[in-house]
C-alpha atoms as a PDB file:
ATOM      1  CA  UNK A   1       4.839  17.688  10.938  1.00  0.00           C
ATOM      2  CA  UNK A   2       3.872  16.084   7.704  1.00  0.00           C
ATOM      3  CA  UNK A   3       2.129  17.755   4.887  1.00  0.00           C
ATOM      4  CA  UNK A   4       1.091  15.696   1.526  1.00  0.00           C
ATOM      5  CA  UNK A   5       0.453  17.632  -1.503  1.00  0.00           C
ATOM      6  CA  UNK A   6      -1.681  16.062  -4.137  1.00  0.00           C
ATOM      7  CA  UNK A   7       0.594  12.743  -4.681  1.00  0.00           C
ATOM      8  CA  UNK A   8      -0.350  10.799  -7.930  1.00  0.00           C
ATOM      9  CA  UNK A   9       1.245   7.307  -8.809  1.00  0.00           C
ATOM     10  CA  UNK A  10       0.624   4.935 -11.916  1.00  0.00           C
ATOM     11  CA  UNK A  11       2.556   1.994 -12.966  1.00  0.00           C
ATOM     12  CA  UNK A  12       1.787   2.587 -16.127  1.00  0.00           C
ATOM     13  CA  UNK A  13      -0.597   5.532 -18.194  1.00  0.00           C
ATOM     14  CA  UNK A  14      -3.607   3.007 -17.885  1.00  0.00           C
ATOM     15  CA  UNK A  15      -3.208   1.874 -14.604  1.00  0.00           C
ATOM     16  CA  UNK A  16      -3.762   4.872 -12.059  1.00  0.00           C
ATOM     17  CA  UNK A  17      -3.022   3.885  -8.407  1.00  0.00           C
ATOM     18  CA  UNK A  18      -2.949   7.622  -6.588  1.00  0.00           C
ATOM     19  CA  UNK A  19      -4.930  10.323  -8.169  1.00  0.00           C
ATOM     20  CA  UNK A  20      -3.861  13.675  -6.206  1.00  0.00           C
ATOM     21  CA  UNK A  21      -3.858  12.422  -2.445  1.00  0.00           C
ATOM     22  CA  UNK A  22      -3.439  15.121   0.144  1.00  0.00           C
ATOM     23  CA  UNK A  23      -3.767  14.987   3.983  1.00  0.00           C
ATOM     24  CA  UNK A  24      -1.380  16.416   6.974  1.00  0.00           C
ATOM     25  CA  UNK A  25      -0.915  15.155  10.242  1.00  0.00           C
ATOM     26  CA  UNK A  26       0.792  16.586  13.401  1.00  0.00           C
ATOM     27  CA  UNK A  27       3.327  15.278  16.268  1.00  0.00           C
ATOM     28  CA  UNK A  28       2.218  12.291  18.339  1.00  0.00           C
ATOM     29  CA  UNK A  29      -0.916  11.770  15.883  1.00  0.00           C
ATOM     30  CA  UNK A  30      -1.958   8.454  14.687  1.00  0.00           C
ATOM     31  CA  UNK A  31      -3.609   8.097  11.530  1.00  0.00           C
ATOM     32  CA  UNK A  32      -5.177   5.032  10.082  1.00  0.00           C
ATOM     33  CA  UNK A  33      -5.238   4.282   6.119  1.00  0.00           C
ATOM     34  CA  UNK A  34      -8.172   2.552   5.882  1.00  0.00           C
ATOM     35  CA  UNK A  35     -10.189   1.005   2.424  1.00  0.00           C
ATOM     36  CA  UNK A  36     -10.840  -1.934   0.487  1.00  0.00           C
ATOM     37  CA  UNK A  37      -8.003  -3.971  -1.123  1.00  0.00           C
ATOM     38  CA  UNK A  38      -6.289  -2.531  -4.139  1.00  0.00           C
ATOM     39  CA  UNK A  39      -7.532   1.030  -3.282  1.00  0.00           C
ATOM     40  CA  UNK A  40      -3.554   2.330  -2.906  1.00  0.00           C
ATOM     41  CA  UNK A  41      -3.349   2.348   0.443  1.00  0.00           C
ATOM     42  CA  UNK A  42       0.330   0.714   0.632  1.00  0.00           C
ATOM     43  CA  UNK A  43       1.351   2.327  -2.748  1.00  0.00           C
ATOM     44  CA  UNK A  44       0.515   5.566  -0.730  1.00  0.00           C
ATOM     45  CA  UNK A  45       2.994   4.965   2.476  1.00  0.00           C
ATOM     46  CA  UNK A  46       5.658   3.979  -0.012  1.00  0.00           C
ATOM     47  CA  UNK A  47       5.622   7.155  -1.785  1.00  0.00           C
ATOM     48  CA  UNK A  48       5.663   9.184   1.254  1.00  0.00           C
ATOM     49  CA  UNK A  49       9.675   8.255   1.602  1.00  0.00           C
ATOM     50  CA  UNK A  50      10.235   7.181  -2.109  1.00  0.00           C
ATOM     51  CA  UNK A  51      10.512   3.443  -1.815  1.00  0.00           C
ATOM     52  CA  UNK A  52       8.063   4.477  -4.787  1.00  0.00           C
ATOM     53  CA  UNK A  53       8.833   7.734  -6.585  1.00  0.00           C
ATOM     54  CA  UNK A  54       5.723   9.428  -7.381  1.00  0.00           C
ATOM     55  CA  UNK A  55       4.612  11.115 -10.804  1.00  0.00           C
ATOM     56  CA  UNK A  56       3.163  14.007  -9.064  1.00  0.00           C
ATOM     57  CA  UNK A  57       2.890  15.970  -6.102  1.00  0.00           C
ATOM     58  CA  UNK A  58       4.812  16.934  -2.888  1.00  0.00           C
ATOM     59  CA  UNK A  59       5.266  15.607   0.948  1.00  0.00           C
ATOM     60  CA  UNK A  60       6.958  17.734   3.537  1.00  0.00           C
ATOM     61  CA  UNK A  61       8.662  16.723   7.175  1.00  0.00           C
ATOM     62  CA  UNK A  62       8.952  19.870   9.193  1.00  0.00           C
ATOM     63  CA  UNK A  63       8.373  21.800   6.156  1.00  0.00           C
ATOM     64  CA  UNK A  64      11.509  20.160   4.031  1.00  0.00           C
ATOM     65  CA  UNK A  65      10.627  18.629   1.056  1.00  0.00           C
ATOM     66  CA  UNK A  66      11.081  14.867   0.784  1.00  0.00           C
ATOM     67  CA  UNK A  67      12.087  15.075  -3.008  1.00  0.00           C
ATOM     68  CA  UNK A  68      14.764  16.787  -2.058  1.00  0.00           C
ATOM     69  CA  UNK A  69      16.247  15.212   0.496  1.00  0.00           C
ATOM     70  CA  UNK A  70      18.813  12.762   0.204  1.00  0.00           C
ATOM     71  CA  UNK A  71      18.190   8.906   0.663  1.00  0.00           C
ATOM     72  CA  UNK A  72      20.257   9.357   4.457  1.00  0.00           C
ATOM     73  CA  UNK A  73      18.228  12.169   5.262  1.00  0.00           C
ATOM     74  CA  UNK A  74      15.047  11.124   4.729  1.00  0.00           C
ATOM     75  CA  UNK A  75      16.129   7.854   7.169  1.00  0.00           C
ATOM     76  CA  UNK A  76      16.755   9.919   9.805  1.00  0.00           C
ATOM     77  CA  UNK A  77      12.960  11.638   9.324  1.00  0.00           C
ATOM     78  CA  UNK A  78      10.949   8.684   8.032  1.00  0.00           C
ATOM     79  CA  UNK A  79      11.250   4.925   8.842  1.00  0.00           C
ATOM     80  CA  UNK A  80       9.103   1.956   7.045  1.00  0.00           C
ATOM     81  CA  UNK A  81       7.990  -1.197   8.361  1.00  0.00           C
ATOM     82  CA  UNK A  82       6.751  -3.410   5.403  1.00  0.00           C
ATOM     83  CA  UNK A  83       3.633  -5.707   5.608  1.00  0.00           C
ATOM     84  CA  UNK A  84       6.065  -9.103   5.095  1.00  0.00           C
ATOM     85  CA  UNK A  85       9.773  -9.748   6.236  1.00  0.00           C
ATOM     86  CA  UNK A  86      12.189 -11.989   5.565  1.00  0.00           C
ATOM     87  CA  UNK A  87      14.021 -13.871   7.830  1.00  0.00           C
ATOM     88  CA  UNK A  88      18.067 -14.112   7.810  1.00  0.00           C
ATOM     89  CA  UNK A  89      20.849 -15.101  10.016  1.00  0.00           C
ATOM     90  CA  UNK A  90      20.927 -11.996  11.956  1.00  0.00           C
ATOM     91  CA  UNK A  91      20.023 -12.210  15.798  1.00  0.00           C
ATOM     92  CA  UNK A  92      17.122  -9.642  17.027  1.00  0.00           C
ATOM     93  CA  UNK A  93      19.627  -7.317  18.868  1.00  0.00           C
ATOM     94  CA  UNK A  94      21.888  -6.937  15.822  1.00  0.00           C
ATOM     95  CA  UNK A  95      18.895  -6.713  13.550  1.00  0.00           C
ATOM     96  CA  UNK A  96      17.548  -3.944  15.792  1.00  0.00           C
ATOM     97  CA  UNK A  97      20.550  -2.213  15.442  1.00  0.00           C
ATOM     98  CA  UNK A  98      20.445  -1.963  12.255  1.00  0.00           C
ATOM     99  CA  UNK A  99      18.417   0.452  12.784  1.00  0.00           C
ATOM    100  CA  UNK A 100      20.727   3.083  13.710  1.00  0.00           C
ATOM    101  CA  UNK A 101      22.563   2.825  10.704  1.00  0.00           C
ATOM    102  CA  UNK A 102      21.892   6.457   9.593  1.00  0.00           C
ATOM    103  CA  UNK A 103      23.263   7.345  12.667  1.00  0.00           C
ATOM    104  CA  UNK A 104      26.909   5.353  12.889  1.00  0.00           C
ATOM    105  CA  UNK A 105      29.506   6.905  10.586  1.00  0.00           C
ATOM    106  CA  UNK A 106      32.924   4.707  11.889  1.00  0.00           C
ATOM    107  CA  UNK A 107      31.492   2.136  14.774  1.00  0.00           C
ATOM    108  CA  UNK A 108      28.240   2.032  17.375  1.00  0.00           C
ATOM    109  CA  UNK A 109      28.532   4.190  20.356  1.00  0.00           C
ATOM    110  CA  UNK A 110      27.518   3.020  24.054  1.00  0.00           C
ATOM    111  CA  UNK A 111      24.381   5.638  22.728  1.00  0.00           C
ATOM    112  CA  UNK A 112      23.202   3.129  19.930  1.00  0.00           C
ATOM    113  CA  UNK A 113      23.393  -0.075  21.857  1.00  0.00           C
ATOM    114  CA  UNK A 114      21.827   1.769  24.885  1.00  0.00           C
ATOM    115  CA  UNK A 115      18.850   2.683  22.634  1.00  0.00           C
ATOM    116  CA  UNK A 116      18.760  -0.673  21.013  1.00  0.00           C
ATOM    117  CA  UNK A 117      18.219  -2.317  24.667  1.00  0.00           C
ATOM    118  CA  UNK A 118      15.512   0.206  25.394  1.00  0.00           C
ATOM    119  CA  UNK A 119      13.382  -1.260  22.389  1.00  0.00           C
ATOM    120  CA  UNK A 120      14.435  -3.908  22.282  1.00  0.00           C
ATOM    121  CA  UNK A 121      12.867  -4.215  26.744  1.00  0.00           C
ATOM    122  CA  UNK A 122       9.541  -1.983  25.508  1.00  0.00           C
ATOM    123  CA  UNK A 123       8.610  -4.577  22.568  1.00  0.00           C
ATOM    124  CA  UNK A 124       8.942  -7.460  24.477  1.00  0.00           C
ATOM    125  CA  UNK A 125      11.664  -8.851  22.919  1.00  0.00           C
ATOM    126  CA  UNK A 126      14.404  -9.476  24.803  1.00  0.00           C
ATOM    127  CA  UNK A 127      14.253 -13.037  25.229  1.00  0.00           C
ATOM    128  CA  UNK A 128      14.616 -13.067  22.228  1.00  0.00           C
ATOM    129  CA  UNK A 129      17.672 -10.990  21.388  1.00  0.00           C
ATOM    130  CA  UNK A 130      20.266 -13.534  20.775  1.00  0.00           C
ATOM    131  CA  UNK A 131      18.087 -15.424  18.827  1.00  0.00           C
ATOM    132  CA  UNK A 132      17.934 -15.743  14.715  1.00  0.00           C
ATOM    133  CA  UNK A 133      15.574 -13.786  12.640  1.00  0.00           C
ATOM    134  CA  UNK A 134      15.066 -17.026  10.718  1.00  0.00           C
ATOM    135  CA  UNK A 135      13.663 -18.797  13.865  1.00  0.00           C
ATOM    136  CA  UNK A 136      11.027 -16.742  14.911  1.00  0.00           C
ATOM    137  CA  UNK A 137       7.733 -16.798  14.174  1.00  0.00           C
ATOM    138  CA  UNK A 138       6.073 -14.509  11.935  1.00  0.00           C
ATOM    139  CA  UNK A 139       4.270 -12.413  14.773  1.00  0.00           C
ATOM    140  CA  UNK A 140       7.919 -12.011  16.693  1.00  0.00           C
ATOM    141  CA  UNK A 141       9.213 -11.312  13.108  1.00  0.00           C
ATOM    142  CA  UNK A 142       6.570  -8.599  12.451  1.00  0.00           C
ATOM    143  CA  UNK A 143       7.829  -7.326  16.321  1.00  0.00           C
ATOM    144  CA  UNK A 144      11.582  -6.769  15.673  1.00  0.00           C
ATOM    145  CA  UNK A 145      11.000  -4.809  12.069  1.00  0.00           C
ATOM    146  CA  UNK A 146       9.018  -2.496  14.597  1.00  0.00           C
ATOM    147  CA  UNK A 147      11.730  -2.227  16.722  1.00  0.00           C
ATOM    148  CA  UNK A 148      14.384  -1.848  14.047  1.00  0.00           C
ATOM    149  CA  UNK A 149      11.871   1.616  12.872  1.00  0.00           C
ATOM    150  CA  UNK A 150      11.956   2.886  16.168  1.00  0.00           C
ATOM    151  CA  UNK A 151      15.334   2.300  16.639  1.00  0.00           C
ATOM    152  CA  UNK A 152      15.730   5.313  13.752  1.00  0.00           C
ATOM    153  CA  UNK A 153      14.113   7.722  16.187  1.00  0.00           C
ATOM    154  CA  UNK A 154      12.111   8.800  13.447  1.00  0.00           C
ATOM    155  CA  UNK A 155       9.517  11.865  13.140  1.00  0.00           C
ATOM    156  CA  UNK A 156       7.108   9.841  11.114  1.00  0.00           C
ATOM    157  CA  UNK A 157       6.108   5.928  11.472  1.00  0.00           C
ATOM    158  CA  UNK A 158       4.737   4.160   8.627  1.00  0.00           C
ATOM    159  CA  UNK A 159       3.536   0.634   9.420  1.00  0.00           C
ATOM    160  CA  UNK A 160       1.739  -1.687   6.507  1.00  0.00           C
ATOM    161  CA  UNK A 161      -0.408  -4.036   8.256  1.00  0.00           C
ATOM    162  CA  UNK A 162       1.841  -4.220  11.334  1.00  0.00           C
ATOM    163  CA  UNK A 163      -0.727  -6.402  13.387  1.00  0.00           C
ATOM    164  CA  UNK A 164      -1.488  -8.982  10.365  1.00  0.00           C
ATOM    165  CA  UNK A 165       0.464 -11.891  11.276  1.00  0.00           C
ATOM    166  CA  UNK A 166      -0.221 -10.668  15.257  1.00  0.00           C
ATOM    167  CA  UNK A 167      -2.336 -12.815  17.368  1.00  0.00           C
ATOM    168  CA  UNK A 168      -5.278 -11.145  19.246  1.00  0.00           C
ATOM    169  CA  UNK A 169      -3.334 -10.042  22.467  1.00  0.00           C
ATOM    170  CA  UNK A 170      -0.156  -8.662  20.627  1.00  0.00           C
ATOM    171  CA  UNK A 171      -2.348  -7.075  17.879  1.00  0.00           C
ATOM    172  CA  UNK A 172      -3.714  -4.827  21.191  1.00  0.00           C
ATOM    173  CA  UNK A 173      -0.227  -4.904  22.672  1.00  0.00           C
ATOM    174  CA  UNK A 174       1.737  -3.329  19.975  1.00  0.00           C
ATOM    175  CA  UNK A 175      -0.888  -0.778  18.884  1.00  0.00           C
ATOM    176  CA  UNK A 176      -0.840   0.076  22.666  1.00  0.00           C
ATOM    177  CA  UNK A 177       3.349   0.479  22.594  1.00  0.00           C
ATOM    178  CA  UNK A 178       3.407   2.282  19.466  1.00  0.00           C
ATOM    179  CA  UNK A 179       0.583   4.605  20.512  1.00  0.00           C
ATOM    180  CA  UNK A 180       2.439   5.126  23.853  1.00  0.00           C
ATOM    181  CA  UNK A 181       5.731   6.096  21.850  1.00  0.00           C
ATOM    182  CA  UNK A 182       4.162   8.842  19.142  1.00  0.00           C
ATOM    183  CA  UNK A 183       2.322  10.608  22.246  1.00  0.00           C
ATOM    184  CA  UNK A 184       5.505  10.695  24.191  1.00  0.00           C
ATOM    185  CA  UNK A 185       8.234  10.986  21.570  1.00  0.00           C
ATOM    186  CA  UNK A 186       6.091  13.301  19.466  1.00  0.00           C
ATOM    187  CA  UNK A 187       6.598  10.938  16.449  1.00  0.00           C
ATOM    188  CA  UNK A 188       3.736  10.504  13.363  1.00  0.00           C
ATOM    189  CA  UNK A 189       2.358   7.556  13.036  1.00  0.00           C
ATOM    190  CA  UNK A 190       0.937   5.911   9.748  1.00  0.00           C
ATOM    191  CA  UNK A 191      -0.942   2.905   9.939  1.00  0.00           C
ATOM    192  CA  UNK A 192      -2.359   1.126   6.603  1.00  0.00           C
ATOM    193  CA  UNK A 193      -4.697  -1.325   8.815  1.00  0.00           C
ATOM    194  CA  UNK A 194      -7.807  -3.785   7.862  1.00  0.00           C
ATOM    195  CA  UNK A 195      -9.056  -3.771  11.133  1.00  0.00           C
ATOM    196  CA  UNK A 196     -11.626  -0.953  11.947  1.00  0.00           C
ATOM    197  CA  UNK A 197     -11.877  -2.088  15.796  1.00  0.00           C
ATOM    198  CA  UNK A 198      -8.178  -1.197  16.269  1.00  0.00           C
ATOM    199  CA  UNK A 199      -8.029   1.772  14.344  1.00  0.00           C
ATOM    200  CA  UNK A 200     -10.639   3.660  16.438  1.00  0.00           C
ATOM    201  CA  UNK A 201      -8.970   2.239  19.738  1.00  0.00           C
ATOM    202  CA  UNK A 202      -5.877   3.327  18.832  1.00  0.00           C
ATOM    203  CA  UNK A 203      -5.839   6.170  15.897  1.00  0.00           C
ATOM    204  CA  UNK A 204      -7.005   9.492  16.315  1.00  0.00           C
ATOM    205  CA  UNK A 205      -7.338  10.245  12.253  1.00  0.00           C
ATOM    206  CA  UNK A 206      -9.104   8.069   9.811  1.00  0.00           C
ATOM    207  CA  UNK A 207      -8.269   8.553   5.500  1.00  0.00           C
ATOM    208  CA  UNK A 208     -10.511   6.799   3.734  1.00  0.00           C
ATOM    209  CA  UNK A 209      -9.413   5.549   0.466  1.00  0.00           C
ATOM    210  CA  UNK A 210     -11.787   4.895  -2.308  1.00  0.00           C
ATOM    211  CA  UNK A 211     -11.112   5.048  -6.589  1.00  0.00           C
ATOM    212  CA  UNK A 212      -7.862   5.920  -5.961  1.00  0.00           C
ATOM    213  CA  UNK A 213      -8.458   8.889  -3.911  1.00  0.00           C
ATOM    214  CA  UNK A 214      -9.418  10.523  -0.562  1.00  0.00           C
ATOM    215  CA  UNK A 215     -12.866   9.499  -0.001  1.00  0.00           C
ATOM    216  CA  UNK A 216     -13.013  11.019   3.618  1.00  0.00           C
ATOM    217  CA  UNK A 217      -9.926  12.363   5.920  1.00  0.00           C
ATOM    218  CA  UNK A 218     -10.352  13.369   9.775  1.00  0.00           C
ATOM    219  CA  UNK A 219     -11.087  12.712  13.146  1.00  0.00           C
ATOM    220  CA  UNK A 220     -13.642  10.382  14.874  1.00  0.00           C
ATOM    221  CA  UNK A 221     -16.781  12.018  13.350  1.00  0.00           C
ATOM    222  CA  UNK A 222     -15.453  10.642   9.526  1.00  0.00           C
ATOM    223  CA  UNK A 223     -15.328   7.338  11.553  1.00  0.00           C
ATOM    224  CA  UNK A 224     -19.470   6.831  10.400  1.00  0.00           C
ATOM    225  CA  UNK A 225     -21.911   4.501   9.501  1.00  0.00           C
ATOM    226  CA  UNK A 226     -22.053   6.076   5.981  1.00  0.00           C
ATOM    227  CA  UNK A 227     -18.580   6.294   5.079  1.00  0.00           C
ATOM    228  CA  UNK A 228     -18.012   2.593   5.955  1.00  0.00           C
ATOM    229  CA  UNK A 229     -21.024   1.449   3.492  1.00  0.00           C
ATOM    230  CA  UNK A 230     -19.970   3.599   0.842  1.00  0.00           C
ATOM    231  CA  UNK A 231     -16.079   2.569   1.173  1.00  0.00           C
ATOM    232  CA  UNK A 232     -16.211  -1.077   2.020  1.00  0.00           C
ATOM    233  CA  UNK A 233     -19.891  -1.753   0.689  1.00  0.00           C
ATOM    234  CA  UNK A 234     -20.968  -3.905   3.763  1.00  0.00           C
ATOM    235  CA  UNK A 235     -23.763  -2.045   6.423  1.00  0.00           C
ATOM    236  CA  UNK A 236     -22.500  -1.562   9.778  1.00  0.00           C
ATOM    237  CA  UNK A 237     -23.707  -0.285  13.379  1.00  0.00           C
ATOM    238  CA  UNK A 238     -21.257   1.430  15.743  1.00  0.00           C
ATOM    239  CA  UNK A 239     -22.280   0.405  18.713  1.00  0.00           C
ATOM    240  CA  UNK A 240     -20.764   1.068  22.601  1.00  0.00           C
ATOM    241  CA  UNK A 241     -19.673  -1.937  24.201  1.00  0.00           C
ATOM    242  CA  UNK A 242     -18.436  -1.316  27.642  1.00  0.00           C
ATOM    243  CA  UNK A 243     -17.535   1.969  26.790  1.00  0.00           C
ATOM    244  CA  UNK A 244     -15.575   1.415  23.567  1.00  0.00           C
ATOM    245  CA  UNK A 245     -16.956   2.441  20.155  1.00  0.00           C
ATOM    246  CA  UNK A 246     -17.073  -1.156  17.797  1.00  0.00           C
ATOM    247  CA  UNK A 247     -18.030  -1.918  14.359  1.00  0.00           C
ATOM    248  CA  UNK A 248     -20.084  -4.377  14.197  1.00  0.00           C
ATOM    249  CA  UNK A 249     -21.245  -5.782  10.312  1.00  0.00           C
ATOM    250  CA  UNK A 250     -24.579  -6.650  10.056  1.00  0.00           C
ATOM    251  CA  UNK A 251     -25.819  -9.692   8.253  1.00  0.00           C
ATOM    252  CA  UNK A 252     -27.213  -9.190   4.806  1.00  0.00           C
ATOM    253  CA  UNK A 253     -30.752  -9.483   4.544  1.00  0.00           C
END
């Protein structure tokens, strides 16, 4: 599905952000970008689809090369939902739509607005449809930029912080959805998340980031003791509560 090929980024010679990061990931698989603040984790999900062009290296969709793809193609592969949005005088169901842009070449089909609807029902959202971007909150905000990626019917999902300004019971809610969409739709999901509880209820791949590079990439046995300390320098137990693995930090000593 996705391949990355040793992807370097610096904003300038002495400031290195990406140093050769590499890691693949399959249909319906969601992987969590996990790591301290300022190790590259959103500079790495913006290269992916060249909202940042990188210095060095390679990513593949379905074995074509993203570099060489043109700015239409790629948003028919790859959609992007940033960590902050603006809001504007757009209702939700037009913003949504928006969406299928790569799709519409002269006007919307019954096809667009009937997929529109559909996400529009599965997020929640449609009381909210006819209402203004620019009076919602930030958590119903954060809810129609989701929508407006799936509404691309993309083959890989890249979400910065999508549960951030989420309170507790939509932060499960729309991990739940979009987990529930990649297994069914076969899409690739790409989570940059803070929260290490969420990513092992709802990911099934963990990268690491640490110096600018992969500290640790794969499935729930990277998901350790060990590579938490060394990563985010705070010592943690995962414990079983009620049957689901938790982090839990334990007090300094």
């Amino acid at each position: 599905m996705i391949e990355v090929k040793d992807i370097s980024f610096s904003y300038s010679p002495a400031r290195k952000i990406l140093g050769q990061i590499g890691f693949d990931a399959g249909r319906g698989e969601c992987i969590a970008v996990l790591g301290n603040n300022g190790a590259g984790k959103s500079t790495l999900i913006k290269c992916l689809n060249r909202i940042l062009q990188p210095q060095g290296g390679s990513v593949y969709i379905d074995g074509g090369d993203v570099q060489r793809m043109r700015r239409l193609e790629i948003a028919k592969r790859m959609a992007y939902v940033a960590q902050k949005n603006e809001g504007d005088r757009l209702t939700v169901f037009d913003s949504v739509l928006l969406g299928r842009k790569p799709y519409i070449k002269f006007d919307t089909t019954d096809r667009d607005l009937e997929i529109v609807s559909a996400i529009i029902e599965r997020m929640g959202l449609k009381e909210f449809e006819l209402r203004y971007l620019d009076e919602l909150s930030g958590g119903e905000m954060q809810k129609v930029m989701l929508a407006r990626a799936l509404a691309q019917q993309p083959r890989v999902l890249m979400l910065d912080e999508p549960t951030s300004s989420l309170d507790l019971k939509n932060q499960y809610d729309v991990l739940a959805t979009v987990r529930e969409i990649a297994k069914n739709e076969g899409i690739c999901v790409i989570i940059v998340i803070h929260d290490l509880n969420l990513a092992l209820r709802y990911c099934d791949r963990f990268l690491f980031m640490k110096d600018s590079s992969v500290f640790a990439y794969g499935g729930r046995e990277v998901m350790n003791e060990d590579n938490i300390r060394e990563v985010y320098g705070v010592d943690v137990v995962i414990a079983d509560v009620n049957g689901v693995s938790t982090v839990v930090p334990l007090p300094k000593s």
